[in-house]
N, C-alpha and C. Protein backbone atom coordinates (compact mmCIF):
# COMPACT_ATOMS: atom_id res chain seq x y z
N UNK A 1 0.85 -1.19 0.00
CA UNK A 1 0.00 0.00 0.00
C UNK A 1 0.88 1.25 0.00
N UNK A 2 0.62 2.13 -1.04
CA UNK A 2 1.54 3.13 -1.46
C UNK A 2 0.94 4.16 0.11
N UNK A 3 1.74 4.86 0.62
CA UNK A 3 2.11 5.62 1.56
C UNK A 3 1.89 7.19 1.57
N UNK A 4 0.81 8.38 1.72
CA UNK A 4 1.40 9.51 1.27
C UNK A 4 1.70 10.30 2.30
N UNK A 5 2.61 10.82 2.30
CA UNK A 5 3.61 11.73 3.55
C UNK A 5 2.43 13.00 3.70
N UNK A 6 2.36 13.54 5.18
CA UNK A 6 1.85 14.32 5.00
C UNK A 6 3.05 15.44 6.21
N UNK A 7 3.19 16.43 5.68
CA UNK A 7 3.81 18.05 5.89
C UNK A 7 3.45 18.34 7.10
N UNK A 8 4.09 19.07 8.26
CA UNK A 8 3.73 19.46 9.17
C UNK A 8 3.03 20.45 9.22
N UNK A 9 3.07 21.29 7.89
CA UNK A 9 2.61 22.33 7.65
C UNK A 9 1.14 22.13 7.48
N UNK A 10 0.68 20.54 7.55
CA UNK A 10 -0.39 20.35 7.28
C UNK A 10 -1.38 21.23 8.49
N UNK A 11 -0.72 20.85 9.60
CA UNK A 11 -1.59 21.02 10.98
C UNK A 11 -1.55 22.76 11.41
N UNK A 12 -0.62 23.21 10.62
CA UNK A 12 -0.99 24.81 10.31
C UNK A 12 -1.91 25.92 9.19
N UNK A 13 -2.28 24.96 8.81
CA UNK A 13 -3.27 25.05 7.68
C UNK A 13 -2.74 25.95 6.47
N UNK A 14 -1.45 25.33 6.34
CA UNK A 14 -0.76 26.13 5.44
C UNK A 14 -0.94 25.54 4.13
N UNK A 15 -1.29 24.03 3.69
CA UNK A 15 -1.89 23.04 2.63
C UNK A 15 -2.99 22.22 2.57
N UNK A 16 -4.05 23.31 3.10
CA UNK A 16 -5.64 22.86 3.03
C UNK A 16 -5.70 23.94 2.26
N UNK A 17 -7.06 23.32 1.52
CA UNK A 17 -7.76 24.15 0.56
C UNK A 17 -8.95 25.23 1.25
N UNK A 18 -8.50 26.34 0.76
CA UNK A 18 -9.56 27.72 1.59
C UNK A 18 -11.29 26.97 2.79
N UNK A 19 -11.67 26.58 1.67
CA UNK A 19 -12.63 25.79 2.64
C UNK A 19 -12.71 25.13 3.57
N UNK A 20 -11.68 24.07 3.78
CA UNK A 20 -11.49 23.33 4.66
C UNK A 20 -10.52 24.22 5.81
N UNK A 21 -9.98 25.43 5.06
CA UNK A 21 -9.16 26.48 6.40
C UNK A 21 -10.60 27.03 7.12
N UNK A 22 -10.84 27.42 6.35
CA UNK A 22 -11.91 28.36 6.99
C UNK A 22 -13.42 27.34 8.26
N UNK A 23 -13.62 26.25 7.57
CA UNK A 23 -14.30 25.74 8.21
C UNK A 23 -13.65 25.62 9.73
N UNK A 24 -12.56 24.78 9.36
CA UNK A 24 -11.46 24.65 10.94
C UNK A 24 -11.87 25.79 11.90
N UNK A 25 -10.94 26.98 10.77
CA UNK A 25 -10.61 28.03 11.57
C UNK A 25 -12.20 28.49 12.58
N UNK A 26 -13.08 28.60 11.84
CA UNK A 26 -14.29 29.05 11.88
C UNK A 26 -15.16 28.64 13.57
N UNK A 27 -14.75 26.67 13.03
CA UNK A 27 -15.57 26.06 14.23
C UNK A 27 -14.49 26.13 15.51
N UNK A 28 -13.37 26.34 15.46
CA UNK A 28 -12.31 26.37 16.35
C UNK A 28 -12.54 27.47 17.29
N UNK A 29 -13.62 28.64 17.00
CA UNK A 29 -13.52 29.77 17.78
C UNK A 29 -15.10 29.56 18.23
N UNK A 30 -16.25 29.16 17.09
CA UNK A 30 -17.25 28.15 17.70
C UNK A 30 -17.47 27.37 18.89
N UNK A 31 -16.89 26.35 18.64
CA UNK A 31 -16.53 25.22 19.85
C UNK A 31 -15.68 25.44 21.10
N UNK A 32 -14.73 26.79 20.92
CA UNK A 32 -14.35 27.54 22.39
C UNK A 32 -14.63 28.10 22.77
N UNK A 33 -15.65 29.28 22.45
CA UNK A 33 -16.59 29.87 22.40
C UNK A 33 -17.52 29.22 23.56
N UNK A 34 -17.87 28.16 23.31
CA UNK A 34 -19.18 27.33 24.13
C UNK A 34 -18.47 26.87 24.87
N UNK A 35 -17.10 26.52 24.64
CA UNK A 35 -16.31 25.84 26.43
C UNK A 35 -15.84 26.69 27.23
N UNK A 36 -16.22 27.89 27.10
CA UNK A 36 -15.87 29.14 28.13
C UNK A 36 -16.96 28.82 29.26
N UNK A 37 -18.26 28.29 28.95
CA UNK A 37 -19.02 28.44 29.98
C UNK A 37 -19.65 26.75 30.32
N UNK A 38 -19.15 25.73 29.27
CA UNK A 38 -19.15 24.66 29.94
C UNK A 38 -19.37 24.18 30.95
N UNK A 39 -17.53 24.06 31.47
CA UNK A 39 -17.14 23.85 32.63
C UNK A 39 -17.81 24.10 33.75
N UNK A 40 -18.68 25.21 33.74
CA UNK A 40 -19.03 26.19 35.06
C UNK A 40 -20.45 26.29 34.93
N UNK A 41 -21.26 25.66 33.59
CA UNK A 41 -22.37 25.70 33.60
C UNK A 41 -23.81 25.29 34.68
N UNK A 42 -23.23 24.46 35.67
CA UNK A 42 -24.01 23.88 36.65
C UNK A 42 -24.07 25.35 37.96
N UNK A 43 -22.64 25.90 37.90
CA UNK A 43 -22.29 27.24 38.91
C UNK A 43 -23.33 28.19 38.74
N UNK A 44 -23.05 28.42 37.11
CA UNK A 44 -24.10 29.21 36.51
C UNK A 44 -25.22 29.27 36.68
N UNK A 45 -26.18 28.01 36.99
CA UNK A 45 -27.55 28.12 37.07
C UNK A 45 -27.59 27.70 38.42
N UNK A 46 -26.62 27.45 39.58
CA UNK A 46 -27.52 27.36 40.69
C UNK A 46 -27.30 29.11 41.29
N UNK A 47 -26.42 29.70 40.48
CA UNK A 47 -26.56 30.97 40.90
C UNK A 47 -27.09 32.32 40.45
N UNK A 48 -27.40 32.24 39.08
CA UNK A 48 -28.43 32.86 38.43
C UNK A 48 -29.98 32.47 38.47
N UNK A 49 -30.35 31.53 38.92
CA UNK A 49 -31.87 30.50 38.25
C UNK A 49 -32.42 30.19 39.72
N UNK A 50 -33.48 30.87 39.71
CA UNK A 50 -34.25 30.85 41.21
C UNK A 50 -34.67 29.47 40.85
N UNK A 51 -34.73 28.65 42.43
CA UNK A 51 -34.67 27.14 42.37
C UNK A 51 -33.47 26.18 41.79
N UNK A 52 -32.58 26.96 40.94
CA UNK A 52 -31.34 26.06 40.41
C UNK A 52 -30.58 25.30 41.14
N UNK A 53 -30.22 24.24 41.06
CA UNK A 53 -29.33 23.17 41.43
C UNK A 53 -29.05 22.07 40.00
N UNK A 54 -28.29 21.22 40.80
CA UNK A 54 -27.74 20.18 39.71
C UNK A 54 -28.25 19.42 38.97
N UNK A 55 -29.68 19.02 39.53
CA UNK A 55 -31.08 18.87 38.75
C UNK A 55 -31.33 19.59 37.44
N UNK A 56 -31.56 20.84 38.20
CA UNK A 56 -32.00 21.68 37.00
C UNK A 56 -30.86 21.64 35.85
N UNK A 57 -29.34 21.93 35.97
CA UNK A 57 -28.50 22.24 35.50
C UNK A 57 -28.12 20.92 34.10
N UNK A 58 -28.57 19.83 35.25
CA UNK A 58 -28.52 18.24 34.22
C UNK A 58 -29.92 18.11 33.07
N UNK A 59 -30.70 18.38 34.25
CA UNK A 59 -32.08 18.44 33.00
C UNK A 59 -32.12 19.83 31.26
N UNK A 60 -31.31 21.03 31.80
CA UNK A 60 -31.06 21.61 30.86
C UNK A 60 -30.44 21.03 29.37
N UNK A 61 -29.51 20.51 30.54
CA UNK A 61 -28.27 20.02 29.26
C UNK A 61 -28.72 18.94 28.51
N UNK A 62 -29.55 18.64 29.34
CA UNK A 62 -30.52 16.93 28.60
C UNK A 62 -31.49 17.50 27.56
N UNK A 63 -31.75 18.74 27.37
CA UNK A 63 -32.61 19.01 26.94
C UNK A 63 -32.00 19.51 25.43
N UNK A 64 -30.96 20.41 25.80
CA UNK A 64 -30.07 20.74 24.70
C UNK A 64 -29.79 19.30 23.46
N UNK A 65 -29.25 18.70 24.49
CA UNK A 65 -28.59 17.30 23.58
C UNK A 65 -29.71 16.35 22.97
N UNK A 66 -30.78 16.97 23.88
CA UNK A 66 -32.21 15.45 23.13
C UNK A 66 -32.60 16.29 21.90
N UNK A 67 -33.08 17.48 21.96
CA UNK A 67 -33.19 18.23 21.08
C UNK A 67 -32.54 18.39 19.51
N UNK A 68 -30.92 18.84 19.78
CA UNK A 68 -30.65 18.60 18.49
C UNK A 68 -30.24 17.38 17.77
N UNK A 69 -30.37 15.88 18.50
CA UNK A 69 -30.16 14.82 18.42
C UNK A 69 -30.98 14.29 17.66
N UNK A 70 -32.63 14.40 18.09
CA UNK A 70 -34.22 14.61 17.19
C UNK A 70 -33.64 15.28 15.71
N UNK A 71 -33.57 16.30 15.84
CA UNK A 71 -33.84 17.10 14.90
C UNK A 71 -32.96 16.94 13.99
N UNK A 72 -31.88 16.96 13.84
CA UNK A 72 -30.38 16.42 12.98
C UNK A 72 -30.74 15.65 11.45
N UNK A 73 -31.24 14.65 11.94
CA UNK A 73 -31.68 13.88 10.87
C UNK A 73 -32.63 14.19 9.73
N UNK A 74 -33.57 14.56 10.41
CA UNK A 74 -34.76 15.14 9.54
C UNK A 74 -34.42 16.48 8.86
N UNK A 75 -33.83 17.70 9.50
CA UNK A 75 -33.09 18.59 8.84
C UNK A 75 -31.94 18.55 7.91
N UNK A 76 -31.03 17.42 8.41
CA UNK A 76 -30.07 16.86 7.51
C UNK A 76 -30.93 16.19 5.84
N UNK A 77 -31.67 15.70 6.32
CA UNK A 77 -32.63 15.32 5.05
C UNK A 77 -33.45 16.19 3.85
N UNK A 78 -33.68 17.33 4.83
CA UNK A 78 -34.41 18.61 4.13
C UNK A 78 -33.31 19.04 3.24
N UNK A 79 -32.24 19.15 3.89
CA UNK A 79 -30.78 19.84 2.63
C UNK A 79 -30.28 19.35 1.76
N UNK A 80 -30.36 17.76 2.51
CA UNK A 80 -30.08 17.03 1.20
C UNK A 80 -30.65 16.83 -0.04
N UNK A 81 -32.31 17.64 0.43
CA UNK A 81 -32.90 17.10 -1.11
C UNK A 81 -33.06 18.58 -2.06
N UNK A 82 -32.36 19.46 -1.29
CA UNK A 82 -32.26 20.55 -2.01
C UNK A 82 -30.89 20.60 -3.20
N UNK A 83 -31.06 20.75 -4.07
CA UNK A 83 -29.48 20.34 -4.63
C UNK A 83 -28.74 22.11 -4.99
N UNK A 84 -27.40 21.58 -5.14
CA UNK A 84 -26.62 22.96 -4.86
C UNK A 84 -25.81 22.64 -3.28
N UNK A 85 -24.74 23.71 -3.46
CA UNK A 85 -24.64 23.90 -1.39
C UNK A 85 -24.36 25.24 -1.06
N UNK A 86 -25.40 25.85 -1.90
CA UNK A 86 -25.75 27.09 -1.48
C UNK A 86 -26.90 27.30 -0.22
N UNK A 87 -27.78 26.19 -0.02
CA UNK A 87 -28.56 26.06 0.71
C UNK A 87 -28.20 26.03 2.00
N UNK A 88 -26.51 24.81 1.83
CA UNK A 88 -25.97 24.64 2.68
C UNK A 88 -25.40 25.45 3.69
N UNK A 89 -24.59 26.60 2.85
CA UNK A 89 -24.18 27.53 3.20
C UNK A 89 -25.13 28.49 4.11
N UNK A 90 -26.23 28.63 3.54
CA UNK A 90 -26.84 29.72 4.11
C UNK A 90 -27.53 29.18 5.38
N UNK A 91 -27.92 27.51 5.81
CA UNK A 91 -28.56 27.41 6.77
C UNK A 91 -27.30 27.60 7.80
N UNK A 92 -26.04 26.99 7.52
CA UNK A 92 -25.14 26.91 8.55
C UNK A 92 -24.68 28.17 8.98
N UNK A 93 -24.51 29.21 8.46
CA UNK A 93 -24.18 31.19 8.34
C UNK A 93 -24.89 31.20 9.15
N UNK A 94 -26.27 31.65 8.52
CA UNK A 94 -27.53 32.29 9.69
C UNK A 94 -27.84 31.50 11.08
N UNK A 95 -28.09 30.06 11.08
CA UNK A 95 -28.19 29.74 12.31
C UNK A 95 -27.03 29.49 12.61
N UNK A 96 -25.43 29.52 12.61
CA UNK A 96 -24.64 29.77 13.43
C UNK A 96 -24.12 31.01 13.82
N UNK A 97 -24.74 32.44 13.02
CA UNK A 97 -25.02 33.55 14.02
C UNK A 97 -26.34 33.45 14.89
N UNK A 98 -27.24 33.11 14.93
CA UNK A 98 -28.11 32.68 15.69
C UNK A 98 -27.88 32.48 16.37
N UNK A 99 -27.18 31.03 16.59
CA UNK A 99 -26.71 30.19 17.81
C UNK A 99 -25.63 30.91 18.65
N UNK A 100 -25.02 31.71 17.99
CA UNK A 100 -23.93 32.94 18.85
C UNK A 100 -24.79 33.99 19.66
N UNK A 101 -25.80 34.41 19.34
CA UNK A 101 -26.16 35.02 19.98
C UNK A 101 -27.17 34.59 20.82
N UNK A 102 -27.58 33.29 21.33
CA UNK A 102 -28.25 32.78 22.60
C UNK A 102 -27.73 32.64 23.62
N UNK A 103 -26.77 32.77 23.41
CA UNK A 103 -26.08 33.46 25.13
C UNK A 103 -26.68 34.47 25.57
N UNK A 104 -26.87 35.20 25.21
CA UNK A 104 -27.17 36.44 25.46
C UNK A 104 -28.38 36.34 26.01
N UNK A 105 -29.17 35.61 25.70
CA UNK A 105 -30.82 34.91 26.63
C UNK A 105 -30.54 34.61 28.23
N UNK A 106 -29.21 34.02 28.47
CA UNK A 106 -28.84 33.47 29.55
C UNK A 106 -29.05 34.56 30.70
N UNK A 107 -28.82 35.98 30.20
CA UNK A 107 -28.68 37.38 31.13
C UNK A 107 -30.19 37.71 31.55
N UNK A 108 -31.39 36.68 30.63
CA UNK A 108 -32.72 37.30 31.09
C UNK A 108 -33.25 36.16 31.73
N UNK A 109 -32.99 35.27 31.70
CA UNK A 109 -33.68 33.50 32.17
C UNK A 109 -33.47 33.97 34.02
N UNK A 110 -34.63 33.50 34.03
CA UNK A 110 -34.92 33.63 35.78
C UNK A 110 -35.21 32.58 36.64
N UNK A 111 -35.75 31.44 35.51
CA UNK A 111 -36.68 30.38 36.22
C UNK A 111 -36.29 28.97 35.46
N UNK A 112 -36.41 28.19 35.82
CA UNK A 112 -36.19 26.80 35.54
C UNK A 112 -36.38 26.52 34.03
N UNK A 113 -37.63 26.77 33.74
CA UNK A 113 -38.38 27.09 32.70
C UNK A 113 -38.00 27.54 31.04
N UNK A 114 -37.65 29.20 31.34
CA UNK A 114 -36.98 29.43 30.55
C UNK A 114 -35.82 29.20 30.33
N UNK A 115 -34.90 29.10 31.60
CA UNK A 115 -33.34 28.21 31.07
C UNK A 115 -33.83 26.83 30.19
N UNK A 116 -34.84 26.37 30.51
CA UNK A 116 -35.80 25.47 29.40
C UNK A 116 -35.83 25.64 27.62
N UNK A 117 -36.17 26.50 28.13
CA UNK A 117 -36.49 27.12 26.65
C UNK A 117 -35.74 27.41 25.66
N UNK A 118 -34.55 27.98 26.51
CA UNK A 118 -32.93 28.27 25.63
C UNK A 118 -32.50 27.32 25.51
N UNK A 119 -32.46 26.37 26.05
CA UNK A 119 -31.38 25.20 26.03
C UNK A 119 -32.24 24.29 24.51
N UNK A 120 -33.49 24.69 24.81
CA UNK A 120 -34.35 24.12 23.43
C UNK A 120 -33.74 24.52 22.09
N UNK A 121 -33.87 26.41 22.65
CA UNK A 121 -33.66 26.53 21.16
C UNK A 121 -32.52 26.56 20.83
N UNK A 122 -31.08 26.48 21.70
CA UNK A 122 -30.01 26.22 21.31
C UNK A 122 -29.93 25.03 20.60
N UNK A 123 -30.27 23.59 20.92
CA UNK A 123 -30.30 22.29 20.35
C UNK A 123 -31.15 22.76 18.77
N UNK A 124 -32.09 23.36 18.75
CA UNK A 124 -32.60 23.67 17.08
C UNK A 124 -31.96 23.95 16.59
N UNK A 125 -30.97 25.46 16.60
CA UNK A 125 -29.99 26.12 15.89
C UNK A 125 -28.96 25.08 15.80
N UNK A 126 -28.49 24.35 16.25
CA UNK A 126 -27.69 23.74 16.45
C UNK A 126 -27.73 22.00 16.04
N UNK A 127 -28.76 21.80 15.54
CA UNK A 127 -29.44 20.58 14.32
C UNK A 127 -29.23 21.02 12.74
N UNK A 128 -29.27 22.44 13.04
CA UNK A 128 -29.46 23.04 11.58
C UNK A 128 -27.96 23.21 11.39
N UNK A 129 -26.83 23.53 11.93
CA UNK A 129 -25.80 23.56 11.55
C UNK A 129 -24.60 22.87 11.81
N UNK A 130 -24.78 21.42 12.44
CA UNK A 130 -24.07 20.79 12.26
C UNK A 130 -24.05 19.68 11.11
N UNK A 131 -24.95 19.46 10.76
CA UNK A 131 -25.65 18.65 9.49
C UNK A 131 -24.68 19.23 8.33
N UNK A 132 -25.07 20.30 8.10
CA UNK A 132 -24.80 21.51 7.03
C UNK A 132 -22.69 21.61 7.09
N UNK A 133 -23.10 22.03 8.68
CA UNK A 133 -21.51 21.90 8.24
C UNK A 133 -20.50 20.53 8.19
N UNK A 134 -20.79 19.67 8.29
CA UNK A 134 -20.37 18.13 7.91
C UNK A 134 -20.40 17.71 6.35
N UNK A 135 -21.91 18.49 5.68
CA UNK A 135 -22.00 18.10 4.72
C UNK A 135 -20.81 18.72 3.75
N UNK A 136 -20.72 20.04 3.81
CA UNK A 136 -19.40 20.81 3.14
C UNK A 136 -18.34 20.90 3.36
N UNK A 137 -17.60 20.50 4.91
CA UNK A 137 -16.65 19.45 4.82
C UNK A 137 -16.45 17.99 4.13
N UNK A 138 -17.39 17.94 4.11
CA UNK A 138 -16.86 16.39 3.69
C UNK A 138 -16.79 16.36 2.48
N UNK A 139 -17.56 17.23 1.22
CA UNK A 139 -18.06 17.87 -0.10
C UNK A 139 -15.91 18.02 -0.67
N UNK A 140 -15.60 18.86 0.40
CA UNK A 140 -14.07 19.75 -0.30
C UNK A 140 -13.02 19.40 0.72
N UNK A 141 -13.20 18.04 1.66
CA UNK A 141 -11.73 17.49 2.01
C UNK A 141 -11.00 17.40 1.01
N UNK A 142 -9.60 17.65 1.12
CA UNK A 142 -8.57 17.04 0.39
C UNK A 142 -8.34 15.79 0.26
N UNK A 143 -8.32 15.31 -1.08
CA UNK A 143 -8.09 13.67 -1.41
C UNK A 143 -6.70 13.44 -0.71
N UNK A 144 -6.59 12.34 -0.36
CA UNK A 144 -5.78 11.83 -0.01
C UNK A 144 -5.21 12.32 1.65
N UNK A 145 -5.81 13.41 2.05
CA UNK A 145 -5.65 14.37 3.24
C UNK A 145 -6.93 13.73 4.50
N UNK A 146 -7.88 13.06 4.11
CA UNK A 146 -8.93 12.95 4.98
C UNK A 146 -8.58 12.91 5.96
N UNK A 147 -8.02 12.08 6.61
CA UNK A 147 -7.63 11.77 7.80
C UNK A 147 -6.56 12.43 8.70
N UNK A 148 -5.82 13.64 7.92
CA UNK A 148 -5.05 14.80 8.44
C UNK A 148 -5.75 15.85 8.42
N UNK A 149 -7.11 15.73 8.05
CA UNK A 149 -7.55 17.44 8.07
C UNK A 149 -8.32 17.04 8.99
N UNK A 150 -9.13 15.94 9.21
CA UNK A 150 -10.10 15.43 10.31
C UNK A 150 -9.14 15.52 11.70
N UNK A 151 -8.20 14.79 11.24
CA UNK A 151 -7.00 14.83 12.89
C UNK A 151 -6.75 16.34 12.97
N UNK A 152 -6.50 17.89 12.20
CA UNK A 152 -6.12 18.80 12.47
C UNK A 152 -7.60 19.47 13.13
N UNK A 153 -8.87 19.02 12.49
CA UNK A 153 -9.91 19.75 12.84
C UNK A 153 -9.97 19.70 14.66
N UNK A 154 -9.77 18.27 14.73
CA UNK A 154 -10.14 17.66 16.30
C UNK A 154 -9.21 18.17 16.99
N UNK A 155 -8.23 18.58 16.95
CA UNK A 155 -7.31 18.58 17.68
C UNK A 155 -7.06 20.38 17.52
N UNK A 156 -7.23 21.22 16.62
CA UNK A 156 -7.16 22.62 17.12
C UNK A 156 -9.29 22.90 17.78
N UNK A 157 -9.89 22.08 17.74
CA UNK A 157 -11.09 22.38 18.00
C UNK A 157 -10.90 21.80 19.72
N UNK A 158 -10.09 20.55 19.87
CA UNK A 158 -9.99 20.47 21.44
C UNK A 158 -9.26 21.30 22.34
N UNK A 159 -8.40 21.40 21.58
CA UNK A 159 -7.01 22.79 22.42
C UNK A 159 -7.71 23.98 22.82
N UNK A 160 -8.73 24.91 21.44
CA UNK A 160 -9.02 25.77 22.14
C UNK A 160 -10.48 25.00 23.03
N UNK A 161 -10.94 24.63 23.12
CA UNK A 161 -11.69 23.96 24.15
C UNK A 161 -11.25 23.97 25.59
N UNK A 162 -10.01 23.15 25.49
CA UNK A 162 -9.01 23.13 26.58
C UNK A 162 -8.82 24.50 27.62
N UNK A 163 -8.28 24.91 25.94
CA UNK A 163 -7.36 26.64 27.03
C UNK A 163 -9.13 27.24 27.06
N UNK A 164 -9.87 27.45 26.30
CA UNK A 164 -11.00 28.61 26.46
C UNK A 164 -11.25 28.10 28.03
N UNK A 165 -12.14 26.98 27.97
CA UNK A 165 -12.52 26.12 29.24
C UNK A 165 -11.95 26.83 30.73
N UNK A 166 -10.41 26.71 30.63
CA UNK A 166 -9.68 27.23 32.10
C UNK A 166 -9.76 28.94 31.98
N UNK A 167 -9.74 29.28 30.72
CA UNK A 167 -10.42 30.80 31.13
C UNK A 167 -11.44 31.29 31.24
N UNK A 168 -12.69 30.62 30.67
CA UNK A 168 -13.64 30.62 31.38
C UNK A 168 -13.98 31.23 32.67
N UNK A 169 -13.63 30.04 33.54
CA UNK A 169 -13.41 29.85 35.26
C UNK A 169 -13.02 31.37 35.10
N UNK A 170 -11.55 31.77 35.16
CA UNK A 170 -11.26 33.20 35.53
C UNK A 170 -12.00 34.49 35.30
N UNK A 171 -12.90 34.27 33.84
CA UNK A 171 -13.47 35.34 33.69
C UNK A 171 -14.66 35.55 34.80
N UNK A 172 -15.15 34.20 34.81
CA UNK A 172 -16.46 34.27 36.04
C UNK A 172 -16.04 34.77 37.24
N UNK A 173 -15.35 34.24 37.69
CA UNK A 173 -14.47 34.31 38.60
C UNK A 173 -14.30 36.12 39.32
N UNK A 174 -13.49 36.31 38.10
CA UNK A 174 -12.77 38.24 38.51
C UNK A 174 -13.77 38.93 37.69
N UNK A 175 -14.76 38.46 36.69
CA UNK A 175 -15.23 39.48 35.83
C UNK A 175 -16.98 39.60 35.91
N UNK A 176 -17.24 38.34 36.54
CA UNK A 176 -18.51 38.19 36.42
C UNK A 176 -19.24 37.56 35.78
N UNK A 177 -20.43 36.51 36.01
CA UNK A 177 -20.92 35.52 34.52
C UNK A 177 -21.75 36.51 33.70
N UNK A 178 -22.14 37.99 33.34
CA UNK A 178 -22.00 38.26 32.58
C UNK A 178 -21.19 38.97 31.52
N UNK A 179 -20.15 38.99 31.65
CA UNK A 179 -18.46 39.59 31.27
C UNK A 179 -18.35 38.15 30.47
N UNK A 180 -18.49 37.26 31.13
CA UNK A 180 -18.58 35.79 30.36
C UNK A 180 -19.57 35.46 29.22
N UNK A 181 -20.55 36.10 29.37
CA UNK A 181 -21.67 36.13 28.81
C UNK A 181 -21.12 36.75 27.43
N UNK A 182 -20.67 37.71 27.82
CA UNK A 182 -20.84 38.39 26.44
C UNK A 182 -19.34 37.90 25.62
N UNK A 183 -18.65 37.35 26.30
CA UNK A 183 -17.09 36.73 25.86
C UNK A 183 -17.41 35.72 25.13
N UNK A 184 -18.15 34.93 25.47
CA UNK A 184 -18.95 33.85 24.39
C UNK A 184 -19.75 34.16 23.24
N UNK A 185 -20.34 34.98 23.92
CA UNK A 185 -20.99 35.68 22.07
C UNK A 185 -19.88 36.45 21.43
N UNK A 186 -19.06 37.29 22.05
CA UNK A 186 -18.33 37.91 21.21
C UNK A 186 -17.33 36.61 19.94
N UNK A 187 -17.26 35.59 21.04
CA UNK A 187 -15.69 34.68 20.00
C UNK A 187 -16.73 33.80 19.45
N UNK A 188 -17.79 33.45 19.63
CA UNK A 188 -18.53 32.53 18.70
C UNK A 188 -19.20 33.43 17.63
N UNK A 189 -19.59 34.55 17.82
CA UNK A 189 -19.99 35.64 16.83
C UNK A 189 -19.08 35.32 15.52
N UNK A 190 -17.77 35.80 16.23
CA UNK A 190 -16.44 36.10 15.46
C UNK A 190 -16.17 34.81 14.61
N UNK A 191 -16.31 33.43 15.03
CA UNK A 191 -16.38 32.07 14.01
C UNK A 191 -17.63 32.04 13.86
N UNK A 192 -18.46 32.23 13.66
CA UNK A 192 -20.10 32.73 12.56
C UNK A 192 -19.22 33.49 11.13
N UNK A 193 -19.15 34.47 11.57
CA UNK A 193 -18.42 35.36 10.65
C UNK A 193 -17.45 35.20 9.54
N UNK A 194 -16.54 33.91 10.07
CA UNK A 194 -15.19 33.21 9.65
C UNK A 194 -15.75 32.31 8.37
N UNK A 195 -16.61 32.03 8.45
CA UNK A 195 -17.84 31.12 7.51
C UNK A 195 -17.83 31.97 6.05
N UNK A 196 -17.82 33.48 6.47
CA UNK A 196 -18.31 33.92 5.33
C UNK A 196 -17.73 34.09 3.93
N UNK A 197 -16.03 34.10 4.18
CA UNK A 197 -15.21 33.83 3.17
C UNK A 197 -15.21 32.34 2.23
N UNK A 198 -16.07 31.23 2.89
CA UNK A 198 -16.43 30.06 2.18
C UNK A 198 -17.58 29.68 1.08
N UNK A 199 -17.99 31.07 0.61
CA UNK A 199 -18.94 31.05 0.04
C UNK A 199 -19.10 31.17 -1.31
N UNK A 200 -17.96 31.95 -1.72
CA UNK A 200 -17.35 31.92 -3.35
C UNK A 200 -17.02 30.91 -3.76
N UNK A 201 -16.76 29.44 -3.51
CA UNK A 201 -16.90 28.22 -2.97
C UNK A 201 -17.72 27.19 -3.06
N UNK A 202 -19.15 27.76 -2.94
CA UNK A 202 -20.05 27.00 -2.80
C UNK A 202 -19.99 25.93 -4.52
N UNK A 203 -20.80 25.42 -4.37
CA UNK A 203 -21.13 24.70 -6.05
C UNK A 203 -22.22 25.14 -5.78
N UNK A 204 -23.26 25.30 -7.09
CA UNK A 204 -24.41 25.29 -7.21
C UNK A 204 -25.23 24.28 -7.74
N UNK A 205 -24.73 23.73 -7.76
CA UNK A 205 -25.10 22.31 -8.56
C UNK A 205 -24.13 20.92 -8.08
C-alpha cells in the first residue's frame, strides 16, 4: 500500500484548501466559544436561576442534547434534497449567528423554565448547523488528506476547548458571569463570521 507523507505544515493550515481552512478556523472559535461556559455551567444556574441546582443544570443540558439529536436527521434530510450547497451555506451562516447570539438569553432567564427554553432553542440552531456543516466538509476534504484534516480539525477544536474552558473559570471568577456572557458571544460571533469567506466556494449544482 503506497504511503502519502503528509507536511507538518499540514496542521498549520498552510496546505488545506480555503474551505477546509476556513471551516477549521471558523468552528475552532465556535466550539471555544461554548467551552468558556461549559465547565461552570451547573455554577451558573444554581446561581443565576431561582430554584437552580444540579437537577436543574442536568435536566437543561438533557434538553439541549435530546433536542438537536431529534432534529439532525430530519433537517439533515431537508438539505439534502435541495441540490446545490448554497442552501448549505446559508442554513449553517444564519443559524450559526443565531446560535452565537443565545447566550445572550442566559442574562434574562430567571426560572427553571426558561433556562428550558434556551437550552431548546439552542439544540434547534444547532441541528441546523451541524448537518450543514459536515456536509461541506466532507463535499471539499482534500483527497488523499482525509484523515489529516479530520486529525487537524479535532485537535485545534480540542485545544481551544481546553485553554477557552480554564479561562472561562477566571473570567467568572474576577469578571462576572456576565463579562462571560458576552465573551462567548463575542468569540462565537467572530467564528459565525469566519464562515463567510467560504462562500465563493459554494457549487451550485
Amino acid at each position: 500500500m503506497k504511503r502519502t507523507p503528509h507536511k507538518l505544515k499540514h496542521f498549520f493550515l498552510k496546505d488545506i484548501n480555503p474551505v477546509i481552512r476556513f471551516l477549521i478556523i471558523s468552528d475552532t472559535a465556535i466550539v471555544g466559544g461554548a467551552a468558556l461556559l461549559a465547565p461552570i455551567f451547573a455554577i451558573f444556574v444554581e446561581d443565576f436561576i431561582k430554584g437552580g441546582d444540579e437537577a436543574v443544570a442536568g435536566l437543561a443540558m438533557g434538553i439541549f442534547l435530546f433536542t438537536r439529536s431529534i432534529l439532525q436527521i430530519p433537517i439533515a434530510h431537508l438539505v439534502d434534497t435541495i441540490r446545490g450547497e448554497m442552501d448549505d451555506f446559508w442554513f449553517m451562516f444564519i443559524f450559526s449567528v443565531l446560535k452565537a447570539l443565545v447566550p445572550l438569553l442566559y442574562l434574562a432567564v430567571e426560572t427553571p423554565a426558561g433556562l428550558y427554553a434556551v437550552q431548546f432553542t439552542l439544540g434547534l440552531l444547532t441541528a441546523f448547523t451541524y448537518p450543514t456543516y459536515m456536509a461541506i466538509f466532507t463535499r471539499h476534504i482534500d483527497s488523499t488528506k482525509e484523515g489529516t484534516e479530520w486529525g487537524v480539525y479535532f485537535t485545534l477544536t480540542d485545544l481551544s476547548s481546553a485553554g477557552l474552558a480554564a479561562v472561562g473559570g477566571f473570567i467568572a471568577v474576577f469578571y462576572g458571569f456576565p463579562a462571560l456572557i458576552f465573551a462567548i458571544t463575542l468569540v462565537s460571533l467572530a467564528g459565525a463570521l469566519l464562515l463567510l469567506p467560504i462562500r465563493p466556494y459554494m457549487r451550485k449544482i
